[in-house]
PDB file of N, CA and C in Angstrom:
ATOM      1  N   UNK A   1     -30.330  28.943   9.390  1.00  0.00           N
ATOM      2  CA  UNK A   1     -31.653  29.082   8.831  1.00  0.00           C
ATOM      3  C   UNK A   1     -32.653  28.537   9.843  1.00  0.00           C
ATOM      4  N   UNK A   2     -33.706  29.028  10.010  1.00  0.00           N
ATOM      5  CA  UNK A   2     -34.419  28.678  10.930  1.00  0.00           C
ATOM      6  C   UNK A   2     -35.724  28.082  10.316  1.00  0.00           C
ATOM      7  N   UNK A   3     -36.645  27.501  11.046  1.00  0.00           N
ATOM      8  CA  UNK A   3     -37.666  26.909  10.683  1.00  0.00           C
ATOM      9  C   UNK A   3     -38.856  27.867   9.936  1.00  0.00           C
ATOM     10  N   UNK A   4     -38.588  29.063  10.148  1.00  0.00           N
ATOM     11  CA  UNK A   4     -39.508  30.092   9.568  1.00  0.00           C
ATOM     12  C   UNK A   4     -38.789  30.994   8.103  1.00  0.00           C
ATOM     13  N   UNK A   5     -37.698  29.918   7.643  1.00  0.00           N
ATOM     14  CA  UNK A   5     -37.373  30.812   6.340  1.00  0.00           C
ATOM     15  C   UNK A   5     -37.998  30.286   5.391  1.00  0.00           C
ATOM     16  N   UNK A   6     -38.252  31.603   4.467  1.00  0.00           N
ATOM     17  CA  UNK A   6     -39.120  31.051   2.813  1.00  0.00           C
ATOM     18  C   UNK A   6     -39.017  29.662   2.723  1.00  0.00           C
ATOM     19  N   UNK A   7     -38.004  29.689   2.009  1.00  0.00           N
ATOM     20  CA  UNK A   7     -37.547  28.046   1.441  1.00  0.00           C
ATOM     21  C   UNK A   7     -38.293  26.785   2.014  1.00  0.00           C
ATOM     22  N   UNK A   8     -38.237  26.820   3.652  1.00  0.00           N
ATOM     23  CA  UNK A   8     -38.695  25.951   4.322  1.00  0.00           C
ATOM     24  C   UNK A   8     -40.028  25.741   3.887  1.00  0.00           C
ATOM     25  N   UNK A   9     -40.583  27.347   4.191  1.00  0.00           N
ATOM     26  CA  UNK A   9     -42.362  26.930   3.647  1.00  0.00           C
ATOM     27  C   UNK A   9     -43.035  26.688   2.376  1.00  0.00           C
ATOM     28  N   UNK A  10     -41.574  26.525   1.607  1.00  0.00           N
ATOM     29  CA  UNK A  10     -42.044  25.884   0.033  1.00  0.00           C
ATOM     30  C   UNK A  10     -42.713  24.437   0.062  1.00  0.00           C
ATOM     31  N   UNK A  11     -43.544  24.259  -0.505  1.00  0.00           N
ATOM     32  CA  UNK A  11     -44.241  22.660  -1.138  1.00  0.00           C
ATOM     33  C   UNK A  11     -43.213  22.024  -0.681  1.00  0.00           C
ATOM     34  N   UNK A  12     -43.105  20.492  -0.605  1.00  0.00           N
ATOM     35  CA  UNK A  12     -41.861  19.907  -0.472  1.00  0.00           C
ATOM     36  C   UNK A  12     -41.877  19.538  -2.529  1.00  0.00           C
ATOM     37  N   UNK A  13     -42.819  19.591  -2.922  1.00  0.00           N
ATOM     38  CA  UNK A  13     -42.349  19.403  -4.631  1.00  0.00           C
ATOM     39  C   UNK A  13     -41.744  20.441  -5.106  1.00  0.00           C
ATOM     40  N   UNK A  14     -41.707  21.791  -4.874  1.00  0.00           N
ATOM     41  CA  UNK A  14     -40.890  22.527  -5.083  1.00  0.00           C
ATOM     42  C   UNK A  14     -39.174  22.181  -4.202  1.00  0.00           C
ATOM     43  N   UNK A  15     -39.338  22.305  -3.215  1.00  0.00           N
ATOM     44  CA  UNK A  15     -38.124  21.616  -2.539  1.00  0.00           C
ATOM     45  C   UNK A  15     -37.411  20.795  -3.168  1.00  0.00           C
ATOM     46  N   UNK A  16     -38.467  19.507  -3.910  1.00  0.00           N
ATOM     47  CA  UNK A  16     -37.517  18.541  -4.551  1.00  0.00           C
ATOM     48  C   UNK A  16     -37.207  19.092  -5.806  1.00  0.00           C
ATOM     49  N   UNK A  17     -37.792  19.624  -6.600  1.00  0.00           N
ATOM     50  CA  UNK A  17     -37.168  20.493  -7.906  1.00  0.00           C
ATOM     51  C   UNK A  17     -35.913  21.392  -7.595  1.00  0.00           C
ATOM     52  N   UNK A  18     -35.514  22.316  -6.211  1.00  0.00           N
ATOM     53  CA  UNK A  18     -34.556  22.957  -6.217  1.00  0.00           C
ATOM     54  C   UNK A  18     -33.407  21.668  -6.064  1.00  0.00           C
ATOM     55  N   UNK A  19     -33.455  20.445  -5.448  1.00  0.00           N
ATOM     56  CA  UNK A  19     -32.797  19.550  -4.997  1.00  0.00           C
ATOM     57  C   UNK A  19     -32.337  19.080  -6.455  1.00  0.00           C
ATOM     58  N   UNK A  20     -33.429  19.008  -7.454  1.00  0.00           N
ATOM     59  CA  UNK A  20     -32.965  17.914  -8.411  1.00  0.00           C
ATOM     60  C   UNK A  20     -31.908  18.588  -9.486  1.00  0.00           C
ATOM     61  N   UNK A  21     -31.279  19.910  -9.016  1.00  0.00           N
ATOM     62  CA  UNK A  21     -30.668  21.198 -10.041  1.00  0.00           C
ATOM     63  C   UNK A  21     -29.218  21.482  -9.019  1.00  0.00           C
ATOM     64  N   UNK A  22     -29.508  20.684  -7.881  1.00  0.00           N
ATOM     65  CA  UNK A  22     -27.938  20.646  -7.286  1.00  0.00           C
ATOM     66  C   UNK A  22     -26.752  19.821  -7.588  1.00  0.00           C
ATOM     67  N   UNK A  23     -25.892  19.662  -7.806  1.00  0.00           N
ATOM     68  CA  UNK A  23     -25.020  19.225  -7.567  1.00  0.00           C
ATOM     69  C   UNK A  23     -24.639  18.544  -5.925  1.00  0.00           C
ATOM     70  N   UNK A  24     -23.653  17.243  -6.373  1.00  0.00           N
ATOM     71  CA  UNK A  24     -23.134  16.461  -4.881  1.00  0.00           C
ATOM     72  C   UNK A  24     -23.000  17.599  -3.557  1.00  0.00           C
ATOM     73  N   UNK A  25     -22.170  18.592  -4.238  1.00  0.00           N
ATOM     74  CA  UNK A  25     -21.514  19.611  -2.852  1.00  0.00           C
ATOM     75  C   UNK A  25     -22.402  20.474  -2.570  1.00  0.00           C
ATOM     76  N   UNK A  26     -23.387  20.791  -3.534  1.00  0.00           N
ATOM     77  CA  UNK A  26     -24.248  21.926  -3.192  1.00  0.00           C
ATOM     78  C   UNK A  26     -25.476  21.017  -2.325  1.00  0.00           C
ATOM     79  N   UNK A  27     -25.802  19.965  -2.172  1.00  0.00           N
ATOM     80  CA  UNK A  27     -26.066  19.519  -1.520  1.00  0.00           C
ATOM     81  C   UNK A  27     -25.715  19.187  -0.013  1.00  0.00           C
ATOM     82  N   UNK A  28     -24.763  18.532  -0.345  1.00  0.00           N
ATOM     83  CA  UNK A  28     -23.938  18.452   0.925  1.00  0.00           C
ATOM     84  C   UNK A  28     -24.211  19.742   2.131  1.00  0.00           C
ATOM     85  N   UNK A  29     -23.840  20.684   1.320  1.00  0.00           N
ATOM     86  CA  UNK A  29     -23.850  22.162   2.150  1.00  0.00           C
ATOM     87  C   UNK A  29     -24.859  22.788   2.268  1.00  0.00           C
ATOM     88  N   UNK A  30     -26.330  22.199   1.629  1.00  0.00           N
ATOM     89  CA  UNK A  30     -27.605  22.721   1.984  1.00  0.00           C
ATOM     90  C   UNK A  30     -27.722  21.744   3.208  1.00  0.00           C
ATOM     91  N   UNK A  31     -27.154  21.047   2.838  1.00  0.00           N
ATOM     92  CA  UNK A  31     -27.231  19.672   4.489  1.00  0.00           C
ATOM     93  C   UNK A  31     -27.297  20.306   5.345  1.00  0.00           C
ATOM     94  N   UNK A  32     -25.971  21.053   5.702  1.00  0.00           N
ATOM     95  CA  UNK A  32     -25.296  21.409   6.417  1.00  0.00           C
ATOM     96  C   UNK A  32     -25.867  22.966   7.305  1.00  0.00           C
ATOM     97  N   UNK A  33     -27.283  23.794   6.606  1.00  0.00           N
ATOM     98  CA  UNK A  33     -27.548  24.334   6.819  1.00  0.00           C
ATOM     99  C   UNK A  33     -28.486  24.822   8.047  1.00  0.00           C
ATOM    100  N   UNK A  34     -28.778  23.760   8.343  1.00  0.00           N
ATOM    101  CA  UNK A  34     -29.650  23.608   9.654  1.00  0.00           C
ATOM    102  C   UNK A  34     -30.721  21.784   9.634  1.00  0.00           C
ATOM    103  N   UNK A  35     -30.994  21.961  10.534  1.00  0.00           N
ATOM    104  CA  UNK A  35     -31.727  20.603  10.748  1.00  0.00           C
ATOM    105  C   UNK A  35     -32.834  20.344  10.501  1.00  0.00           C
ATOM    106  N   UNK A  36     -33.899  21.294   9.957  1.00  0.00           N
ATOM    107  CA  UNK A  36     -35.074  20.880   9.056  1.00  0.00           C
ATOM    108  C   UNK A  36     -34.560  20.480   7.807  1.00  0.00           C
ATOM    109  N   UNK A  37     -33.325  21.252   7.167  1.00  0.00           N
ATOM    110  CA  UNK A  37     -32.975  20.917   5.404  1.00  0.00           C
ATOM    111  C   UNK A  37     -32.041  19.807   5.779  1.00  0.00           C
ATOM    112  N   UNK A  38     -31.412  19.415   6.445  1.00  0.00           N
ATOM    113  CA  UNK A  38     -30.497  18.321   7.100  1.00  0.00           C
ATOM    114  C   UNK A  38     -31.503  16.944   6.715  1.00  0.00           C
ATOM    115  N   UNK A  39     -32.859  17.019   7.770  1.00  0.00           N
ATOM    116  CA  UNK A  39     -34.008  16.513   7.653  1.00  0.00           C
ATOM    117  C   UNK A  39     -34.589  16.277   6.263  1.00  0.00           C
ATOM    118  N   UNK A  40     -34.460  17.512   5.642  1.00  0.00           N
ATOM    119  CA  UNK A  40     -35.603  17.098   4.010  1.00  0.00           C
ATOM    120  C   UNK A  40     -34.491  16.558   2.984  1.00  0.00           C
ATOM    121  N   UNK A  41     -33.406  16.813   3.222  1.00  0.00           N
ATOM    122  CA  UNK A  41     -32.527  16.010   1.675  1.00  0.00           C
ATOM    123  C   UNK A  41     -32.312  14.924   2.301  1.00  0.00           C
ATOM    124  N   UNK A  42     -32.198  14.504   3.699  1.00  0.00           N
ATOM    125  CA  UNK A  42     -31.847  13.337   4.202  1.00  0.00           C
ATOM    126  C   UNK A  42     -33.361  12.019   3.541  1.00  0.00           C
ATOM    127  N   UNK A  43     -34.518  12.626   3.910  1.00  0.00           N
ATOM    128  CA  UNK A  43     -35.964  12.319   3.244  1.00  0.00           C
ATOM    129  C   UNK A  43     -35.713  12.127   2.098  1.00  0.00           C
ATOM    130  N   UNK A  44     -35.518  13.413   1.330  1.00  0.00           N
ATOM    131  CA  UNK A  44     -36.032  13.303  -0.042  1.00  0.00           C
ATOM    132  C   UNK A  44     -34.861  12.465  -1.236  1.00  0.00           C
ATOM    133  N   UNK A  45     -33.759  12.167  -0.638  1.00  0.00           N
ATOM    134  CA  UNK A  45     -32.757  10.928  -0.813  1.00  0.00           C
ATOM    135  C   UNK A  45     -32.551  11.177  -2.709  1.00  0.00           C
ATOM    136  N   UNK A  46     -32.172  12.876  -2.556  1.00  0.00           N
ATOM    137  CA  UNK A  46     -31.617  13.224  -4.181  1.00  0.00           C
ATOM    138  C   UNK A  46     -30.352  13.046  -4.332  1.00  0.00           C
ATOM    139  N   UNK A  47     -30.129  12.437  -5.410  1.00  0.00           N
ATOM    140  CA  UNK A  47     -28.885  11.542  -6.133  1.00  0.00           C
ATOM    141  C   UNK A  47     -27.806  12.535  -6.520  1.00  0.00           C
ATOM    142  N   UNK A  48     -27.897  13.755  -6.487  1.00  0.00           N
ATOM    143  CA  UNK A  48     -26.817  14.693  -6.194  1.00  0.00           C
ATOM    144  C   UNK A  48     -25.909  14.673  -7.990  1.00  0.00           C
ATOM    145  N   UNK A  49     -26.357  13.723  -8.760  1.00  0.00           N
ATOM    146  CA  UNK A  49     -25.978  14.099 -10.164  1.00  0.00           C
ATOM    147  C   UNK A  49     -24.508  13.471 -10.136  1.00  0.00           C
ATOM    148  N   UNK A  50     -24.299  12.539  -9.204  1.00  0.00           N
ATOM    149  CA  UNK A  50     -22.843  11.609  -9.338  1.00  0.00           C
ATOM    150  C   UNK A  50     -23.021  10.590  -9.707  1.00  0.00           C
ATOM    151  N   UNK A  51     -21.996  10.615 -10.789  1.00  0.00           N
ATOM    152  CA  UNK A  51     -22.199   9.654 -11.967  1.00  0.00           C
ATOM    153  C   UNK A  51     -21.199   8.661 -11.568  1.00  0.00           C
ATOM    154  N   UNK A  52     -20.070   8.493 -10.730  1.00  0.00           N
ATOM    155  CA  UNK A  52     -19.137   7.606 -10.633  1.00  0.00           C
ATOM    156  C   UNK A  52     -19.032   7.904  -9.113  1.00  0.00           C
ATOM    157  N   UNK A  53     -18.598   6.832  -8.467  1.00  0.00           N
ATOM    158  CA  UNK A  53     -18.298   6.831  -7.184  1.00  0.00           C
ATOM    159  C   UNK A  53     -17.079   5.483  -6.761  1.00  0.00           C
ATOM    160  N   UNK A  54     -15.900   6.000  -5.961  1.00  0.00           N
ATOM    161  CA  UNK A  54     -14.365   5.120  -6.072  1.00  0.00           C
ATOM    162  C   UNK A  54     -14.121   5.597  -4.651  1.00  0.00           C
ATOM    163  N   UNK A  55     -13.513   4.439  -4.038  1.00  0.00           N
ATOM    164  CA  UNK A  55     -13.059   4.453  -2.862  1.00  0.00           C
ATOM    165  C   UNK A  55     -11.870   3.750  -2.693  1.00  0.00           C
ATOM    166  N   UNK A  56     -10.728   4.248  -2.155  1.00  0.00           N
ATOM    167  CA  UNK A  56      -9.335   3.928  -2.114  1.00  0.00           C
ATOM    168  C   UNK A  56      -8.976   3.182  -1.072  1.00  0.00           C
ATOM    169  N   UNK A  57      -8.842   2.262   0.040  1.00  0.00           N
ATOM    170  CA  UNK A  57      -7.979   2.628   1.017  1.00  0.00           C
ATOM    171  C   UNK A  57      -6.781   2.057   1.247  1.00  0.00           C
ATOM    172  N   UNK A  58      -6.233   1.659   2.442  1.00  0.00           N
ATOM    173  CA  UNK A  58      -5.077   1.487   3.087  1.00  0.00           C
ATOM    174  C   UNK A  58      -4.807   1.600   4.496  1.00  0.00           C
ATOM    175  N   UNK A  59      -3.705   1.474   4.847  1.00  0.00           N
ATOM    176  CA  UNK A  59      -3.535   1.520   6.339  1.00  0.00           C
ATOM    177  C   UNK A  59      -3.058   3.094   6.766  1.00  0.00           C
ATOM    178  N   UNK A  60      -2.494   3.501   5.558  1.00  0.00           N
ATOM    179  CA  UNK A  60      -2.266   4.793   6.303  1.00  0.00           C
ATOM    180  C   UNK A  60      -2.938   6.065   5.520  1.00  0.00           C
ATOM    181  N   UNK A  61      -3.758   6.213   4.720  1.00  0.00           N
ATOM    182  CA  UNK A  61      -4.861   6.851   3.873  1.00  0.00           C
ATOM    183  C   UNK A  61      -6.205   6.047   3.532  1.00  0.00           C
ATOM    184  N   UNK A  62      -7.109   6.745   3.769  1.00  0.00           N
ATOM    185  CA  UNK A  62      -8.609   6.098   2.704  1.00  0.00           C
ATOM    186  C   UNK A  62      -8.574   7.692   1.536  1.00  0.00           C
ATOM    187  N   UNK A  63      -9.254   6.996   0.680  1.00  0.00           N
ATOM    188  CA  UNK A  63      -9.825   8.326  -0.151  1.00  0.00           C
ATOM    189  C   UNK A  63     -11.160   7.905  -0.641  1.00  0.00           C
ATOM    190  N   UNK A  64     -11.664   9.066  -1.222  1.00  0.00           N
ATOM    191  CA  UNK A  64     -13.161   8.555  -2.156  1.00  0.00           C
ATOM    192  C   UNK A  64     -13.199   9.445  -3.260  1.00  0.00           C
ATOM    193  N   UNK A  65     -13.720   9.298  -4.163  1.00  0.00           N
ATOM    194  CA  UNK A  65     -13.898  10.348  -5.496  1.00  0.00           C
ATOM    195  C   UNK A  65     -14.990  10.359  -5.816  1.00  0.00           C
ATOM    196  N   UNK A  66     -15.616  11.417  -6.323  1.00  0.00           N
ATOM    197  CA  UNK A  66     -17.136  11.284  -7.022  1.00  0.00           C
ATOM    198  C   UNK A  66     -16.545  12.194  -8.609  1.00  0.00           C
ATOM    199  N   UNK A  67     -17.561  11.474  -9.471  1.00  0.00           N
ATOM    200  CA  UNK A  67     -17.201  12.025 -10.728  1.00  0.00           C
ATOM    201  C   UNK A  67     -18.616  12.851 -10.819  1.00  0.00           C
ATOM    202  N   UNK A  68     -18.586  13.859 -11.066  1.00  0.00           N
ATOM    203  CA  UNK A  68     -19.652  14.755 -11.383  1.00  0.00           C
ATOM    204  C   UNK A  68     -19.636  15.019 -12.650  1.00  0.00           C
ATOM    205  N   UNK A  69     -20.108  14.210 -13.521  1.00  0.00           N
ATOM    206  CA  UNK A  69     -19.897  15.274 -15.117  1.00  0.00           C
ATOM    207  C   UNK A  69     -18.475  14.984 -15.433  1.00  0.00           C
ATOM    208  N   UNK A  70     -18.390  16.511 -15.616  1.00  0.00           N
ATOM    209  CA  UNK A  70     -16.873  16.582 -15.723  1.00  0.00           C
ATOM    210  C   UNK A  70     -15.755  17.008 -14.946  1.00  0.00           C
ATOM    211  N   UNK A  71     -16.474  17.139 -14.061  1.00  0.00           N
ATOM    212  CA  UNK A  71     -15.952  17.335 -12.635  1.00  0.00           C
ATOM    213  C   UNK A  71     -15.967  16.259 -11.794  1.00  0.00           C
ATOM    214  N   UNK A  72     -14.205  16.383 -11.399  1.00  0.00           N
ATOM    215  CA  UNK A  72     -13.856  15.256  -9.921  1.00  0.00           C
ATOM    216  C   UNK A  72     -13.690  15.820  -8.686  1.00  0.00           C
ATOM    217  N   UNK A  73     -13.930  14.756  -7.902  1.00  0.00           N
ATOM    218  CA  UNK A  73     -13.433  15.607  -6.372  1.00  0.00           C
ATOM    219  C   UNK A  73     -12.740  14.205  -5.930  1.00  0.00           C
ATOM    220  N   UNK A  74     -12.024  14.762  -5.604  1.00  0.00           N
ATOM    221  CA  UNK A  74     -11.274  13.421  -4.870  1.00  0.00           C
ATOM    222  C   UNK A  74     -11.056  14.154  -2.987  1.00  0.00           C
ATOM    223  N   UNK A  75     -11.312  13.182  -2.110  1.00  0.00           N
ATOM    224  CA  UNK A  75     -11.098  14.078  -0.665  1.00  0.00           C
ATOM    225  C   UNK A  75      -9.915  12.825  -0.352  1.00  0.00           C
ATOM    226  N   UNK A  76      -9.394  13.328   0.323  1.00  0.00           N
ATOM    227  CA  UNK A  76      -8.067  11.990   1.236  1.00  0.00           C
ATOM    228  C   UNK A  76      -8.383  12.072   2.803  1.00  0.00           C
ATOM    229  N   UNK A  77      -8.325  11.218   3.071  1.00  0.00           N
ATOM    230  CA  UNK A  77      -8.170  10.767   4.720  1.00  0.00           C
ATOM    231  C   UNK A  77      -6.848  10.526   5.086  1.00  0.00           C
ATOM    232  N   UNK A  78      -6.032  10.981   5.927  1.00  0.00           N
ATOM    233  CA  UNK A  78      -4.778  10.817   5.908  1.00  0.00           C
ATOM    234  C   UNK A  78      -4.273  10.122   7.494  1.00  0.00           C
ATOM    235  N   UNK A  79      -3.758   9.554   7.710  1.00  0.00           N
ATOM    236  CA  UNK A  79      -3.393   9.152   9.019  1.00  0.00           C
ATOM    237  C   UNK A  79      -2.299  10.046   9.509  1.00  0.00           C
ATOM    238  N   UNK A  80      -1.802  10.535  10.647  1.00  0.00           N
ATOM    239  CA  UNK A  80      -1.273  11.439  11.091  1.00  0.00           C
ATOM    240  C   UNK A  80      -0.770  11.106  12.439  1.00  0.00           C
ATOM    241  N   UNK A  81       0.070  11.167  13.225  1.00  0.00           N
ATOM    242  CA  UNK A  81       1.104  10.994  14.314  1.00  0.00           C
ATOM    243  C   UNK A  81      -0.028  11.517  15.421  1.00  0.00           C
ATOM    244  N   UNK A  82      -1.196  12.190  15.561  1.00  0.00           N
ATOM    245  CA  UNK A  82      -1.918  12.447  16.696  1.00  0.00           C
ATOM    246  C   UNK A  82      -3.240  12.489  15.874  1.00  0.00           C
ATOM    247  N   UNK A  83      -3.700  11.989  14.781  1.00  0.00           N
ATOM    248  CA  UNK A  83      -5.087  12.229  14.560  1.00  0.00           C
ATOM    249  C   UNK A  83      -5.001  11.857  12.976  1.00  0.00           C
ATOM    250  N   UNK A  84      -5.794  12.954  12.658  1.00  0.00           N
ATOM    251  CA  UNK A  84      -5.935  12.542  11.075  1.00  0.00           C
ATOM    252  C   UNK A  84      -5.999  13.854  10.176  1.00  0.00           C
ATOM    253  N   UNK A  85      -5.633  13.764   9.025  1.00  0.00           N
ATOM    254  CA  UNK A  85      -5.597  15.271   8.101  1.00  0.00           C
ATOM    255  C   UNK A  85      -6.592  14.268   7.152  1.00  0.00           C
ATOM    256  N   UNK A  86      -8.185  15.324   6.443  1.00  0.00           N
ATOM    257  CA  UNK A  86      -8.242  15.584   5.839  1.00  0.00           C
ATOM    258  C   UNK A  86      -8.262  16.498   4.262  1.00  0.00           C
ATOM    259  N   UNK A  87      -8.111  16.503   3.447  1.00  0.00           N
ATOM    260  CA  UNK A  87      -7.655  17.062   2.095  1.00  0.00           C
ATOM    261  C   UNK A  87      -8.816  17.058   0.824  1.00  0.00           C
ATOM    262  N   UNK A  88      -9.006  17.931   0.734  1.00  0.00           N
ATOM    263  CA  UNK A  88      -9.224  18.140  -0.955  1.00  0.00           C
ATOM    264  C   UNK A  88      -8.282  18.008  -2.005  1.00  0.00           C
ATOM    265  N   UNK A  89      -8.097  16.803  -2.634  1.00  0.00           N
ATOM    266  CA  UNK A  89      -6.899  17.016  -3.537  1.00  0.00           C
ATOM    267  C   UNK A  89      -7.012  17.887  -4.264  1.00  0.00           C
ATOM    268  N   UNK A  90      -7.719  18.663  -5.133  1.00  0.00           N
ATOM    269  CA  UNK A  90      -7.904  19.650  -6.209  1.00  0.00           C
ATOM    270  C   UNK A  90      -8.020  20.726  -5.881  1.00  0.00           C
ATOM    271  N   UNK A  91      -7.797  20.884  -4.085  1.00  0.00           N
ATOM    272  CA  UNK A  91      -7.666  21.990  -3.619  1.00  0.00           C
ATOM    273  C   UNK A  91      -7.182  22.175  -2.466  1.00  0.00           C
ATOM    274  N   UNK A  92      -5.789  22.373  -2.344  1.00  0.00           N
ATOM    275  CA  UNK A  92      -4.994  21.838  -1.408  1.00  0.00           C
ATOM    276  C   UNK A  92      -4.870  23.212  -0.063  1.00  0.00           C
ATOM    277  N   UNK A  93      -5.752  24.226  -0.689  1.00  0.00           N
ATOM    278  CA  UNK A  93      -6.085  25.180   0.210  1.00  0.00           C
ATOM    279  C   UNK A  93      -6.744  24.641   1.435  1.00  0.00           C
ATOM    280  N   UNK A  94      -7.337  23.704   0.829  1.00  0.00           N
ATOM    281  CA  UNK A  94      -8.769  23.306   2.321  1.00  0.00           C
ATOM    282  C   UNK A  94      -8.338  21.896   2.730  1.00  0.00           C
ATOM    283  N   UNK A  95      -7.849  22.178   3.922  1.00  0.00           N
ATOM    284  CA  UNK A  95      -7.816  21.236   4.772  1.00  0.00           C
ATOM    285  C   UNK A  95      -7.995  21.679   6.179  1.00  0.00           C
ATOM    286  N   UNK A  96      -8.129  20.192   6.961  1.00  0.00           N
ATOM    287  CA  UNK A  96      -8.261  20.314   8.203  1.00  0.00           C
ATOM    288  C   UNK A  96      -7.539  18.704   9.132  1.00  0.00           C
ATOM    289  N   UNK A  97      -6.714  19.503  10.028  1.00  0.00           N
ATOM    290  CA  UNK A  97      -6.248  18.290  11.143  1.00  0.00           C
ATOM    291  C   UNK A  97      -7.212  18.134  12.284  1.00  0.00           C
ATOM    292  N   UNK A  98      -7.727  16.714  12.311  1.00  0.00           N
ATOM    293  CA  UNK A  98      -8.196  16.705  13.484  1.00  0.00           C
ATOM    294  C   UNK A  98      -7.098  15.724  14.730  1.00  0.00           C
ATOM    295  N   UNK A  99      -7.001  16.119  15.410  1.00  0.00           N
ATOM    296  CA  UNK A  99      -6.381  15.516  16.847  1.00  0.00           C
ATOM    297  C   UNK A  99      -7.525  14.306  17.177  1.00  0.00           C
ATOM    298  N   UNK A 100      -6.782  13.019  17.275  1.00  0.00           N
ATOM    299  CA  UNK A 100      -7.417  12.425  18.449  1.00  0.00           C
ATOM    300  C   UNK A 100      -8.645  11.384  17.437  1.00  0.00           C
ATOM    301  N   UNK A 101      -8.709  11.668  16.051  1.00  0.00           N
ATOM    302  CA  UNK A 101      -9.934  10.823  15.072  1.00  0.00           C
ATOM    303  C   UNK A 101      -9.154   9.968  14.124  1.00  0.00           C
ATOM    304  N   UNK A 102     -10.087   8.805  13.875  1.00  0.00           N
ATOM    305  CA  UNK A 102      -9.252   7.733  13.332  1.00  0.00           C
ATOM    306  C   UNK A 102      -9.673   7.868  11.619  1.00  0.00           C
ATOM    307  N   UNK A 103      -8.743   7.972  11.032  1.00  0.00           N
ATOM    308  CA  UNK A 103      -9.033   8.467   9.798  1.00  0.00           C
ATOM    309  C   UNK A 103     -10.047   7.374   8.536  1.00  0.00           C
ATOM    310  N   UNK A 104      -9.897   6.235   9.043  1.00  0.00           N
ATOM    311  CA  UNK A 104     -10.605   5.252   8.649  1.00  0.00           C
ATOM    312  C   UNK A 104     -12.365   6.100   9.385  1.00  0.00           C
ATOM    313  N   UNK A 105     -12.313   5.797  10.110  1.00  0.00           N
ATOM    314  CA  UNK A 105     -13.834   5.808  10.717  1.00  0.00           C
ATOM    315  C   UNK A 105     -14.409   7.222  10.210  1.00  0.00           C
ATOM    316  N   UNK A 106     -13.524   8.626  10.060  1.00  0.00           N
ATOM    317  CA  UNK A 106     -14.041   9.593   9.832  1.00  0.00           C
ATOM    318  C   UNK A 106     -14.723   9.597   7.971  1.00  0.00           C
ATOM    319  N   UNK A 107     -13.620   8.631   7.128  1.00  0.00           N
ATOM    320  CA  UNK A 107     -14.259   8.386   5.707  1.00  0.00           C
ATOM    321  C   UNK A 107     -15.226   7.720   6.099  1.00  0.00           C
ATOM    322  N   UNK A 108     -15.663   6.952   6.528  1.00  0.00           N
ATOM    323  CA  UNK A 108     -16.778   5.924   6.637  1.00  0.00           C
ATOM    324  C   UNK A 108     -18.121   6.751   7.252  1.00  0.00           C
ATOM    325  N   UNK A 109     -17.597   7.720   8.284  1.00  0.00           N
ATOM    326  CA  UNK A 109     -18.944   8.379   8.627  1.00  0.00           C
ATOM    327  C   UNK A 109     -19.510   9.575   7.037  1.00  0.00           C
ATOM    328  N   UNK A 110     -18.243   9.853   7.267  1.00  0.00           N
ATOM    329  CA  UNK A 110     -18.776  11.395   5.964  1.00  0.00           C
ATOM    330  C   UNK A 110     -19.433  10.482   4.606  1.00  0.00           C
ATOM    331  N   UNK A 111     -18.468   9.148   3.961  1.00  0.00           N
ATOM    332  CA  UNK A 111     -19.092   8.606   3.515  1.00  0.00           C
ATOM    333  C   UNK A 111     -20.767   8.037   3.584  1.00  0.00           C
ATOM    334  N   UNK A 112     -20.885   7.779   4.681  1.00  0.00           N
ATOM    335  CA  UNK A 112     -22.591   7.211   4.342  1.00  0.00           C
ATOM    336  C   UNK A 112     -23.303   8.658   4.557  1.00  0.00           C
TER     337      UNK A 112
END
C-alpha cells in the first residue's frame, strides 16, 4: 500500500474507528501492510480487543496466548538444533523454521 491509498487519506478519526472494529490479528496484519499504517496503529496504540494475555516459558520453548472473546491463539517458540520453529498451535498448518534465531529473543521481539 502506498502513501497515496484511500484509507491513508482518511481523517485519522476515521482511521481510529476502523482500528477500534479490529481484532488482535487483524491488526497485527494491517501492521504489516506498509509503513505509514505500521506508523498509525503503532501511534494510535488500539487495544486490539484482548481480553487475556499469558506467557509461558522455559529453556527449550516460550509461548504466549491472547484470549480474544472466545477465541484463543496460542503461538510457541520452539528451540531447534540450528535455530528456532515457530507454531500456531490451533493451526499447525502455519509454521516457520528459522536457522540461526534464538527463540527466546524472537518471542520477546514479536511480543512487544
Amino acid at each position: 500500500m502506498t502513501d497515496k491509498s484511500p484509507f491513508l487519506k482518511l481523517p485519522e478519526i476515521v482511521m481510529d474507528n476502523v482500528l477500534h472494529y479490529c481484532d488482535y490479528m487483524e491488526i497485527a496484519s494491517l501492521r504489516k501492510t506498509c509503513r505509514s499504517l505500521r506508523k498509525f496503529v503503532d501511534t494510535a496504540k488500539s487495544d486490539g480487543r484482548v481480553d487475556k494475555v499469558m506467557i509461558d516459558c522455559d529453556a527449550y520453548e516460550g509461548k504466549f496466548f491472547l484470549q480474544l472473546g472466545e477465541k484463543t491463539i496460542e503461538i510457541a517458540y520452539t528451540k531447534t538444533m540450528d535455530g528456532c520453529g515457530i507454531f500456531d498451535t490451533g493451526n499447525w498448518l502455519w509454521s516457520r523454521l528459522l536457522k540461526g534465531e534464538d527463540h527466546m529473543e524472537l518471542l520477546k521481539n514479536d511480543f512487544s
